[in-house]
Protein backbone atom coordinates (compact mmCIF):
# COMPACT_ATOMS: atom_id res chain seq x y z
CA UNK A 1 67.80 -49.84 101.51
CA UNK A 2 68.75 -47.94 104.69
CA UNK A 3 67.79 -48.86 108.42
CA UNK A 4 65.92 -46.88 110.61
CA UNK A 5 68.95 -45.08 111.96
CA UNK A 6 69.70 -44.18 108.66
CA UNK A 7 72.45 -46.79 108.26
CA UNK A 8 72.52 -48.44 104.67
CA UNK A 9 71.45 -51.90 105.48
CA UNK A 10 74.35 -53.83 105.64
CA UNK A 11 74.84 -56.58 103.06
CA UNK A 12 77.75 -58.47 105.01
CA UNK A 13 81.15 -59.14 102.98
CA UNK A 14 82.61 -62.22 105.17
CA UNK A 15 82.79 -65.94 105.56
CA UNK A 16 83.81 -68.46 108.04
CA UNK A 17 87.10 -69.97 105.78
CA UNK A 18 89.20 -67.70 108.03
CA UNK A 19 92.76 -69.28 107.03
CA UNK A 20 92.67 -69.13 103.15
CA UNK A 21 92.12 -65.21 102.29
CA UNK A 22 91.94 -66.31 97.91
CA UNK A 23 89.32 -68.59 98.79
CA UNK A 24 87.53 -65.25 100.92
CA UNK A 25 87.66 -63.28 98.06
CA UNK A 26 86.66 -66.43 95.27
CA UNK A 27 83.67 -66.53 97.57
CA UNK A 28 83.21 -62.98 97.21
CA UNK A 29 82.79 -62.43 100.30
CA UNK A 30 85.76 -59.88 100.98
CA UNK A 31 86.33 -56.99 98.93
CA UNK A 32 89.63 -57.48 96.98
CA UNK A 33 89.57 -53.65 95.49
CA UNK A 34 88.68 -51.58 98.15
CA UNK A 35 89.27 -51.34 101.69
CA UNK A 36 91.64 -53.99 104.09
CA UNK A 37 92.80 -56.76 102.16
CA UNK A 38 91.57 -59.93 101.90
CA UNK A 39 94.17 -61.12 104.67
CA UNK A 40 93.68 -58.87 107.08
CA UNK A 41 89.77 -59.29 106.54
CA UNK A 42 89.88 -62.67 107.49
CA UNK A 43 91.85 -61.58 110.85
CA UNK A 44 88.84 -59.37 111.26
CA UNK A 45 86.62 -61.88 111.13
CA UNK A 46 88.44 -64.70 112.98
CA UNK A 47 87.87 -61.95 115.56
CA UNK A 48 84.57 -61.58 115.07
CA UNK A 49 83.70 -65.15 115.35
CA UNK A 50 85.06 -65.93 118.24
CA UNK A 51 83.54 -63.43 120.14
CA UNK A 52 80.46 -64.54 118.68
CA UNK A 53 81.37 -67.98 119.56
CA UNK A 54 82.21 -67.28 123.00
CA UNK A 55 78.64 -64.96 123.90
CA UNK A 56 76.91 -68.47 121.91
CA UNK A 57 78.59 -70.60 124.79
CA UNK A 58 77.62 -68.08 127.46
CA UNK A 59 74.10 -68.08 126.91
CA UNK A 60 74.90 -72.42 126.55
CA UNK A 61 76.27 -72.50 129.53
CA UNK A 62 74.12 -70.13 131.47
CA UNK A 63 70.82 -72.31 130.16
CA UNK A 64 72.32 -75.07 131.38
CA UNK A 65 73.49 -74.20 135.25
CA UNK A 66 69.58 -72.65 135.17
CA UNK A 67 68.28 -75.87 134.49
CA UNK A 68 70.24 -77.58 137.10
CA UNK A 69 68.43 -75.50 139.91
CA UNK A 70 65.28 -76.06 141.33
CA UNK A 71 62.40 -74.80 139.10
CA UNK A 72 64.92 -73.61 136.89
CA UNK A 73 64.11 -75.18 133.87
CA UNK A 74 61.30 -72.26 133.15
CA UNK A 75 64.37 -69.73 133.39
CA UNK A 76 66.49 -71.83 131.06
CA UNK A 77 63.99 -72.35 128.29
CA UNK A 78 62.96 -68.79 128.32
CA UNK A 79 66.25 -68.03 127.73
CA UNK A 80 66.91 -70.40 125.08
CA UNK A 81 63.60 -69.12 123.08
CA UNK A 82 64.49 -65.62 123.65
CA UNK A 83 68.48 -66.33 121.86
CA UNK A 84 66.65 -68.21 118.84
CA UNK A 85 64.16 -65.55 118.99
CA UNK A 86 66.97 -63.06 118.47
CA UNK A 87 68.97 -64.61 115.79
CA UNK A 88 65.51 -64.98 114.08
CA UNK A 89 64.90 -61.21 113.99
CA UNK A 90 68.49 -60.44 113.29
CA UNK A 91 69.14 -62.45 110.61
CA UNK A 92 65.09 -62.23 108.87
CA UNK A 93 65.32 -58.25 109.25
CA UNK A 94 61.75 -59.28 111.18
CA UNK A 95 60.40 -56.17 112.06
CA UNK A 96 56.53 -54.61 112.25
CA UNK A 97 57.56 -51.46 111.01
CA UNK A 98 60.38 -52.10 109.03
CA UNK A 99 58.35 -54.21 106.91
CA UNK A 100 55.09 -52.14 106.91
CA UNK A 101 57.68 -48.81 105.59
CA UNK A 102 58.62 -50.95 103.01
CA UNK A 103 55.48 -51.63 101.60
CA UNK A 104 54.20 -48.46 101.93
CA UNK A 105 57.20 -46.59 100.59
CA UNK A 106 58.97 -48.69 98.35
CA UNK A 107 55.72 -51.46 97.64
CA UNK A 108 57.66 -54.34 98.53
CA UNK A 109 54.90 -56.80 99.80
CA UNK A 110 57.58 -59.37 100.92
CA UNK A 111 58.16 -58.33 104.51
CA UNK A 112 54.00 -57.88 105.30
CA UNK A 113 53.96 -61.51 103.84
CA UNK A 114 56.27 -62.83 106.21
CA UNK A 115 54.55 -61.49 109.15
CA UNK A 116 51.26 -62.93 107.58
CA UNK A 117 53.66 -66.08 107.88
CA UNK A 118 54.39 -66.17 111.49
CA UNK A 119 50.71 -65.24 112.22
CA UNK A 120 49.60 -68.61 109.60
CA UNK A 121 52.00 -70.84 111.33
CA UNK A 122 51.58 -69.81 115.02
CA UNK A 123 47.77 -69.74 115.05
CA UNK A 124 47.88 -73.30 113.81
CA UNK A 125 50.61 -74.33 116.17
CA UNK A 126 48.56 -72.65 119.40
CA UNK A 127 45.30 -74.58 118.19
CA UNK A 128 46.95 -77.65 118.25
CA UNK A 129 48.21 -76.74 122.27
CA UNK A 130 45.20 -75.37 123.20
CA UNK A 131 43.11 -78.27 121.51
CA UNK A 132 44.96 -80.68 123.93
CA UNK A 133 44.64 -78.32 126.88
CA UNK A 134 41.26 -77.23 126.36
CA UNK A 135 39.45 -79.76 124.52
CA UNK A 136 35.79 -77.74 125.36
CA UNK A 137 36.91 -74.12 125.01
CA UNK A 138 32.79 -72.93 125.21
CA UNK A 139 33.05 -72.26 129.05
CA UNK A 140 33.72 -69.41 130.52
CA UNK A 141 37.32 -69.98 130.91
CA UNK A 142 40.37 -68.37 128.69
CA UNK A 143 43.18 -70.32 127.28
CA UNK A 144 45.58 -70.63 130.16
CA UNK A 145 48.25 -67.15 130.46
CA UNK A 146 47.18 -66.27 126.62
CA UNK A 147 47.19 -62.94 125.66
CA UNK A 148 43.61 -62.06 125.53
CA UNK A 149 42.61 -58.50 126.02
CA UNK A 150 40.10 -55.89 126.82
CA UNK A 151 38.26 -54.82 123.53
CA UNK A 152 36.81 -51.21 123.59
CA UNK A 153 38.47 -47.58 122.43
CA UNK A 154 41.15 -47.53 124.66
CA UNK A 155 42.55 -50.69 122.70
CA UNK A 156 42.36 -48.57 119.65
CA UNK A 157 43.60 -45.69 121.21
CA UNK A 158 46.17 -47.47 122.73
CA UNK A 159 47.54 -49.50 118.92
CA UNK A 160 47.65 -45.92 117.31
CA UNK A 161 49.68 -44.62 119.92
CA UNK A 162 51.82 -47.46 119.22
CA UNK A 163 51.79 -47.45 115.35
CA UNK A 164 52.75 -43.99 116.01
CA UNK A 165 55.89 -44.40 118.23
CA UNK A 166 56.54 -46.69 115.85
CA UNK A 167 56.98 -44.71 112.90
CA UNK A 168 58.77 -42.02 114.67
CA UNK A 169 61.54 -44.03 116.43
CA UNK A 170 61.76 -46.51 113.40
CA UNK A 171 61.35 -49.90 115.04
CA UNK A 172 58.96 -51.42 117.17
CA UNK A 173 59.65 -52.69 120.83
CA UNK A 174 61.54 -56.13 119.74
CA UNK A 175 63.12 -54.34 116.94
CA UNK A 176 65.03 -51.87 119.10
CA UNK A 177 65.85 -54.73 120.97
CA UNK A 178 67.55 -56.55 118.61
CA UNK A 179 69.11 -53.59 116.67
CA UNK A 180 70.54 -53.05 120.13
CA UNK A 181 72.42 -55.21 119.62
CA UNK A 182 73.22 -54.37 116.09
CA UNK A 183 75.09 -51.67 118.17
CA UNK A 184 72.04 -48.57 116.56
CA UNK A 185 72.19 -45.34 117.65
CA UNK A 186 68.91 -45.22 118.32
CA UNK A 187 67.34 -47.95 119.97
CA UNK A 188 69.06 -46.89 123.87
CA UNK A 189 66.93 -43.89 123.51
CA UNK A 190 63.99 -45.67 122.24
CA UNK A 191 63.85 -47.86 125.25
CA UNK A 192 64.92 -45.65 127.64
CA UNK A 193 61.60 -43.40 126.38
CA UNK A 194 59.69 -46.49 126.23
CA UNK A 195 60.07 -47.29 130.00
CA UNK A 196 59.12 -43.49 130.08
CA UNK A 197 56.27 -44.66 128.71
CA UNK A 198 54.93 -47.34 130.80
CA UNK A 199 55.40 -45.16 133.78
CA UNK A 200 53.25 -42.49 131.77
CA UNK A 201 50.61 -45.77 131.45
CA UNK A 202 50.72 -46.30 135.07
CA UNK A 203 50.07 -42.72 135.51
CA UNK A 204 47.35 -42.25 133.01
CA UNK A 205 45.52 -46.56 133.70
CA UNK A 206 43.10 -45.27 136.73
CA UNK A 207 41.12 -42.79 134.83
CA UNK A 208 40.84 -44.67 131.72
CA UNK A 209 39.72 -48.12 133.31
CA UNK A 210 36.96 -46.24 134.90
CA UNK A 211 35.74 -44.47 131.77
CA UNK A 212 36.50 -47.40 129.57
CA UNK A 213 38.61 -50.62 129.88
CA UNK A 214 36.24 -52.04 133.23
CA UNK A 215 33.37 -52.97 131.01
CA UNK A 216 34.96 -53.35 127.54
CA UNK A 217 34.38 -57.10 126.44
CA UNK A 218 37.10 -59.96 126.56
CA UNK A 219 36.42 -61.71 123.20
CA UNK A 220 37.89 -65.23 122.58
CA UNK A 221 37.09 -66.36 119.25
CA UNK A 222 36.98 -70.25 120.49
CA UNK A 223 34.57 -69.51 122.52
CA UNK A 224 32.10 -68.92 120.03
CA UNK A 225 33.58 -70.67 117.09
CA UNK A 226 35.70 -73.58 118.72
CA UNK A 227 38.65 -74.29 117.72
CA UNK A 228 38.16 -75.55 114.46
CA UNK A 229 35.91 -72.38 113.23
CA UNK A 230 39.03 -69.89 114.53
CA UNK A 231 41.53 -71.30 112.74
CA UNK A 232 39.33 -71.53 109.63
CA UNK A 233 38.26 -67.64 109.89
CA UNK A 234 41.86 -66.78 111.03
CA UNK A 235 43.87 -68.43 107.91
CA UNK A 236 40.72 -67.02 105.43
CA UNK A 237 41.59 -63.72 106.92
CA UNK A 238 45.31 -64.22 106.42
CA UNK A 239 44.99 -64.98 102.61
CA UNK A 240 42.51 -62.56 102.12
CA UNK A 241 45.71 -59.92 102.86
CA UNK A 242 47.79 -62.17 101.49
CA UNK A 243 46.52 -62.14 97.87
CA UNK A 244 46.94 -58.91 96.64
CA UNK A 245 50.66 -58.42 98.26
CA UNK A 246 51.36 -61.89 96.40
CA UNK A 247 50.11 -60.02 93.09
CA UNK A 248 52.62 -57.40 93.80
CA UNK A 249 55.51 -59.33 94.22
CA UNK A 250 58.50 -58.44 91.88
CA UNK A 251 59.68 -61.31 89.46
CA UNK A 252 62.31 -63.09 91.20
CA UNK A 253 65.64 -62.44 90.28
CA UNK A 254 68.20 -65.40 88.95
CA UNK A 255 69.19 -66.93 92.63
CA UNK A 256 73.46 -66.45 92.55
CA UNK A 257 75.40 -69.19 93.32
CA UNK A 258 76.27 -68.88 97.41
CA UNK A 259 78.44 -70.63 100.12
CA UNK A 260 75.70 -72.20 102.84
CA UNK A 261 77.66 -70.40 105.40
CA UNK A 262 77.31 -66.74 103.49
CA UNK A 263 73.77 -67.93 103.03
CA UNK A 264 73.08 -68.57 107.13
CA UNK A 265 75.07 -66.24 108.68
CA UNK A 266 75.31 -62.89 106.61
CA UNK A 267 72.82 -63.03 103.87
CA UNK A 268 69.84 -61.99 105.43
CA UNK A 269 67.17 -64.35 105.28
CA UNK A 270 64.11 -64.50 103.39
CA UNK A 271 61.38 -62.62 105.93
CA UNK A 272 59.13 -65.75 104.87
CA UNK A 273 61.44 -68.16 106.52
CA UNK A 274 61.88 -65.71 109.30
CA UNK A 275 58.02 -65.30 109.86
CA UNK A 276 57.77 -69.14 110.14
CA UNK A 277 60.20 -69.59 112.87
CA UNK A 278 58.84 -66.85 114.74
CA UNK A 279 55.70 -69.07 114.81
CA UNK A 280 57.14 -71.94 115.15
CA UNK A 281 58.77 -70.37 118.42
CA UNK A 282 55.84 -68.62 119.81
CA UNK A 283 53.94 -72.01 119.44
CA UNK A 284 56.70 -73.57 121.43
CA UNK A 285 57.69 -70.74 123.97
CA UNK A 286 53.43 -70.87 124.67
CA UNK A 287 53.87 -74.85 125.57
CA UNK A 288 56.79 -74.48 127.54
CA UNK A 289 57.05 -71.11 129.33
CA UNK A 290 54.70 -68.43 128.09
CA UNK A 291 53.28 -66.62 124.94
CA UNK A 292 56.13 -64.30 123.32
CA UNK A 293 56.17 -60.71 124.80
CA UNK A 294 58.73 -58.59 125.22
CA UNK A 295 57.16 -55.61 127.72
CA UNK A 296 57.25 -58.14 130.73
CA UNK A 297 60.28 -57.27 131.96
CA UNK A 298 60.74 -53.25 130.52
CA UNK A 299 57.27 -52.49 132.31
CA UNK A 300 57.65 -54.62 135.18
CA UNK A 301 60.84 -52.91 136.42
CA UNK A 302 59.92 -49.29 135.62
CA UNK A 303 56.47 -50.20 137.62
CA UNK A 304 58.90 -51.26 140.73
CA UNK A 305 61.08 -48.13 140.06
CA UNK A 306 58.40 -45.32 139.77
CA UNK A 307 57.18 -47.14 142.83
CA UNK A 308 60.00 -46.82 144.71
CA UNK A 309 59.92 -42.93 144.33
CA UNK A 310 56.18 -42.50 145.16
CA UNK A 311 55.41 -41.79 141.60
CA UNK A 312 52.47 -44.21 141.42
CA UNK A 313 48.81 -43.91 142.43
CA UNK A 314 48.47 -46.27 145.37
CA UNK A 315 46.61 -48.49 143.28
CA UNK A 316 46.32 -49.70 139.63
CA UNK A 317 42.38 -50.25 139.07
CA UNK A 318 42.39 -53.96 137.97
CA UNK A 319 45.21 -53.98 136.40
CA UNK A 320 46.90 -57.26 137.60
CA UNK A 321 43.33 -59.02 136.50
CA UNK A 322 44.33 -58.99 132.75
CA UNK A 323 45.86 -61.08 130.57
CA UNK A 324 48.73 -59.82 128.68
CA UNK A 325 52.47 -58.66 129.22
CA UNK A 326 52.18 -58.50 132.79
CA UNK A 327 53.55 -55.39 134.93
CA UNK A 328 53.88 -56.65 138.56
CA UNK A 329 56.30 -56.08 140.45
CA UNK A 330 59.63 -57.73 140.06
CA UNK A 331 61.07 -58.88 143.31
CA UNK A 332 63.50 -61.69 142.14
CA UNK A 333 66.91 -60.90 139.88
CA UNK A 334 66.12 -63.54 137.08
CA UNK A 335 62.86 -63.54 135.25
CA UNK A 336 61.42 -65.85 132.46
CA UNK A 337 60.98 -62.18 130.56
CA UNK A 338 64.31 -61.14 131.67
CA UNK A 339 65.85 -63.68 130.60
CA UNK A 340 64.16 -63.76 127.30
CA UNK A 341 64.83 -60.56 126.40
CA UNK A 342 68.51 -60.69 127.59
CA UNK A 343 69.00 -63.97 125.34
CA UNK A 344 67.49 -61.87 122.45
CA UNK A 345 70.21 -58.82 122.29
CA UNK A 346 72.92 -61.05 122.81
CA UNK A 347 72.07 -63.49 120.44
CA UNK A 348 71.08 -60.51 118.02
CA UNK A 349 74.47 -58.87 118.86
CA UNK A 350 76.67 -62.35 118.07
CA UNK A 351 74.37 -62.85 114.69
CA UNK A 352 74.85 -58.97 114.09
CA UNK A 353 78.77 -59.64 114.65
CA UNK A 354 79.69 -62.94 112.07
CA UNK A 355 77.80 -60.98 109.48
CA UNK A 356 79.09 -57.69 109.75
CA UNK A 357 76.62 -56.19 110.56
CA UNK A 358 77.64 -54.69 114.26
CA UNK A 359 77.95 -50.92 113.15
CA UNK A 360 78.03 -48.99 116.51
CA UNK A 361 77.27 -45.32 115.70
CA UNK A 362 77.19 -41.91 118.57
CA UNK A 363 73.60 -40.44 117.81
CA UNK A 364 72.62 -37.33 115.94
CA UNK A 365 70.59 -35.02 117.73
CA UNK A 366 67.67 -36.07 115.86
CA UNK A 367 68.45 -39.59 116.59
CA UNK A 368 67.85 -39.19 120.49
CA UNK A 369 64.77 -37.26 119.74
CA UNK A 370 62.87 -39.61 117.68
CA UNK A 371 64.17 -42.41 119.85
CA UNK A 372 62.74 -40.77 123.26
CA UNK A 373 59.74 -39.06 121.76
CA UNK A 374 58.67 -42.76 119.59
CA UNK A 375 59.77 -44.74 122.82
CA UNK A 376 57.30 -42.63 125.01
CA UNK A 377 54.25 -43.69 122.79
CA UNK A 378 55.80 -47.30 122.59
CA UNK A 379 55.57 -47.23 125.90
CA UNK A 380 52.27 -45.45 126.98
CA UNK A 381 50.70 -48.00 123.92
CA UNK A 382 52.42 -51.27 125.22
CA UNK A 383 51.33 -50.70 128.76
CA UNK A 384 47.51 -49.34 127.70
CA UNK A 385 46.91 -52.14 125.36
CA UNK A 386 48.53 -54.86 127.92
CA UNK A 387 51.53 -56.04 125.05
CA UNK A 388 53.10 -54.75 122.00
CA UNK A 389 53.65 -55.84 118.31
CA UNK A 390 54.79 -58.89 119.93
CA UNK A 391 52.50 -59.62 122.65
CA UNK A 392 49.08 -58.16 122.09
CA UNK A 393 49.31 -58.52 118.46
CA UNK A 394 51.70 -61.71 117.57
CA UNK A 395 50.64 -63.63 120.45
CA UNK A 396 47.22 -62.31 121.06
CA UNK A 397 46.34 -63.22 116.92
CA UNK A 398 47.65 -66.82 117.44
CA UNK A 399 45.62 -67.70 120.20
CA UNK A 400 42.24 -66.36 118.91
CA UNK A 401 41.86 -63.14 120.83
CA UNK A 402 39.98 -60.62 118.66
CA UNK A 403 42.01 -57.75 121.17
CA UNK A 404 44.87 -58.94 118.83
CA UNK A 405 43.29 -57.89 115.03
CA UNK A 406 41.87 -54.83 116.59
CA UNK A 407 45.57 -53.63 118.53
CA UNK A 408 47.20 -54.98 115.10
CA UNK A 409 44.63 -52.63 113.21
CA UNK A 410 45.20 -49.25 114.76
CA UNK A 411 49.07 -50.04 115.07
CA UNK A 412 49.36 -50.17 111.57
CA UNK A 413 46.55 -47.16 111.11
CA UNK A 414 48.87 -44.64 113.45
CA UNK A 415 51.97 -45.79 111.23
CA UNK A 416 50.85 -45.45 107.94
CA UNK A 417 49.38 -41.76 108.75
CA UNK A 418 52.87 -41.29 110.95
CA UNK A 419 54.56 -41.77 108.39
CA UNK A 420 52.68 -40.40 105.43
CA UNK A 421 52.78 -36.79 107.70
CA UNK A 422 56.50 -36.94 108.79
CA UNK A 423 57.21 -37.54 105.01
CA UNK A 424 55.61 -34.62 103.44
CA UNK A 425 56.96 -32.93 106.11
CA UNK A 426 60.49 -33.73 105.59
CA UNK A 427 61.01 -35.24 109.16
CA UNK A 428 60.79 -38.83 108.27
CA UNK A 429 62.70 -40.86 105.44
């Protein structure tokens, strides 16, 4: 298995029994025929760990001085979620197109099953929130800050061009992220074109809310079905995909015999497990601070810096009316989003570390291609269809937005003929 920078995907060879190297290599978990021996391995990784150890108590300590300070307690939990959120992704190898490559390519079903996973778990966990905080959802109110979305052709147009970026960059928006801190050769690129991007949305909103997104419909599925009849349709749809990638899956192999620490903090996890806390913390990050979204901040700040050349139209057609990954301004240093994607690439970096898996690499040419070129249609998607794989899709699924299935849709749509084009063209593992 290789990773989108074309990295073989790291199986991890340490433990946390620093001191005793024979019981490292009893473990298996240092090589003992190749390579440093088992002694200076465990230096290695005492090294490791403690670095590790001390980013863990930064973004500790950091949570906790925000929650001393008034209103801080937002800033602190989005924090918190976005370090969990991060070790999550890390360690689960959670990842839109990572796991939609795999099935496609290779026809392992196991990664699409674990997003189905985090979809099943968080659209039960945001019916039970918005159940209490909407008891009546028939009105003509939306479930408060949700990410519920314009539905028309721009949406569609706006998931392909993300599917797309996708495929050609290798990751999608919280992917990069995390790989970022994976130390990929890629993902600085990716980012760097996908705030490229949003400015190239910004550039490119007026003209298509005019012809398009101003009289598209908002559909809520609670609306019309309550809340009992959305989470019925949404988990029929679910095993309706489910059931044929749960016919495909390969017979399980004879578990080996594993320390609990190789099994936490270098094995990677099961994407099932992974998919289950990433619903488990959307459904919590929605109660507490916001739906999950990862654009916030990356749009939000190349908004106030295209702005501050005069690269903007003077105004952004009802723009700021929409749900979604909001794009205002950002006059204040610390943001919830900020924050939340900060916690994620650290935490991703200190998980990436105590497994082995931080493999910093300078790019190939074709690297910082398919990073900028992918980015800028991550971008120009994230910012036209108000979120990414995260937000418009992840979050907008779980709380019964039908802009969510139909982003979700054309995302996968643009990767899968991405893909299947760069392949028999030779440009795209």
């Amino acid at each position: 298995m290789t990773s989108p920078d074309g990295l073989a995907e790291p199986v991890g060879s340490v433990s946390f029994a620093a001191k005793p190297a024979r019981r490292l290599a009893r473990a298996g978990l240092v090589p003992v025929l190749a390579g440093p021996s088992p002694i200076a391995a465990s230096r290695g990784l005492a090294l490791r760990v403690a670095i590790a150890a001390l980013v863990a108590a930064g973004l500790a300590t950091a949570a906790w001085r925000l929650s001393g300070e008034t209103g801080g307690t937002r800033l602190a939990l989005s924090l918190v979620f976005g370090a969990l959120f991060g070790l999550v992704l890390q360690r689960s190898r959670f990842c839109f197109s990572c796991q939609w490559r795999d099935f496609l390519v290779l026809g392992d079903p196991r990664g699409m099953l674990g997003i189905l996973a985090a979809l099943a778990a968080g659209i039960a966990g945001y019916a039970v929130v918005l159940g209490a905080w909407m008891p009546d959802p028939s009105g003509t109110r939306l479930a408060p800050d949700a990410h519920i979305g314009p539905v028309g052709p721009v949406l569609v147009l706006a998931g392909l061009a993300f599917g797309t970026g996708m495929a050609l960059s290798g990751s999608c928006i919280s992917a990069h992220l995390y790989r970022l801190g994976e130390g990929s050769p890629t993902a600085p690129f990716a980012l760097v074109g996908t705030a490229l991007g949003f400015v190239l949305g910004f550039l490119t909103w007026n003209p298509l809310y005019l012809a398009s997104i101003s009289d598209a419909p908002v559909l809520w599925l609670p609306r019309h079905l309550g809340y009992a009849g959305t989470l019925a349709l949404s988990l029929a749809l679910l095993a309706a995909l489910a059931w044929p990638l749960l016919r495909r899956l390969p017979t399980p192999e004879p578990a080996a015999r594993s320390d609990p620490l190789h099994a936490v903090f270098v094995a990677r996890w099961p994407v099932w497990i992974g998919g289950l806390a990433v619903g488990a913390i959307g459904t919590l990050s929605y109660l507490r601070v916001g739906p999950l979204g990862v654009t916030a901040e990356i749009g939000g700040r190349a908004r106030q810096a295209a702005g501050s050349f005069g690269l903007l139209p003077e105004r952004l057609e009802g723009l700021d009316t929409f749900r979604g990954c909001a794009t205002a301004v950002r006059d204040a240093l610390l943001t919830p989003n900020g924050l939340f994607v900060g916690g994620l690439v650290l935490a991703s970096f200190a998980a990436a570390l105590v497994a082995g898996q931080f493999r910093p690499a300078l790019p190939t040419s074709g690297q910082v291609v398919r990073g900028l070129t992918g980015g800028l249609l991550l971008g120009w998607g994230a910012m036209t269809g108000l979120g990414c794989s995260v937000g418009t899709l992840l979050s907008g699924i779980m709380a019964g937005a039908v802009s969510g299935w139909v982003f979700g849709v054309a995302m996968f749509a643009g990767a899968a003929g991405t893909l299947w084009v760069g392949r028999r063209m030779g440009v795209l593992a």
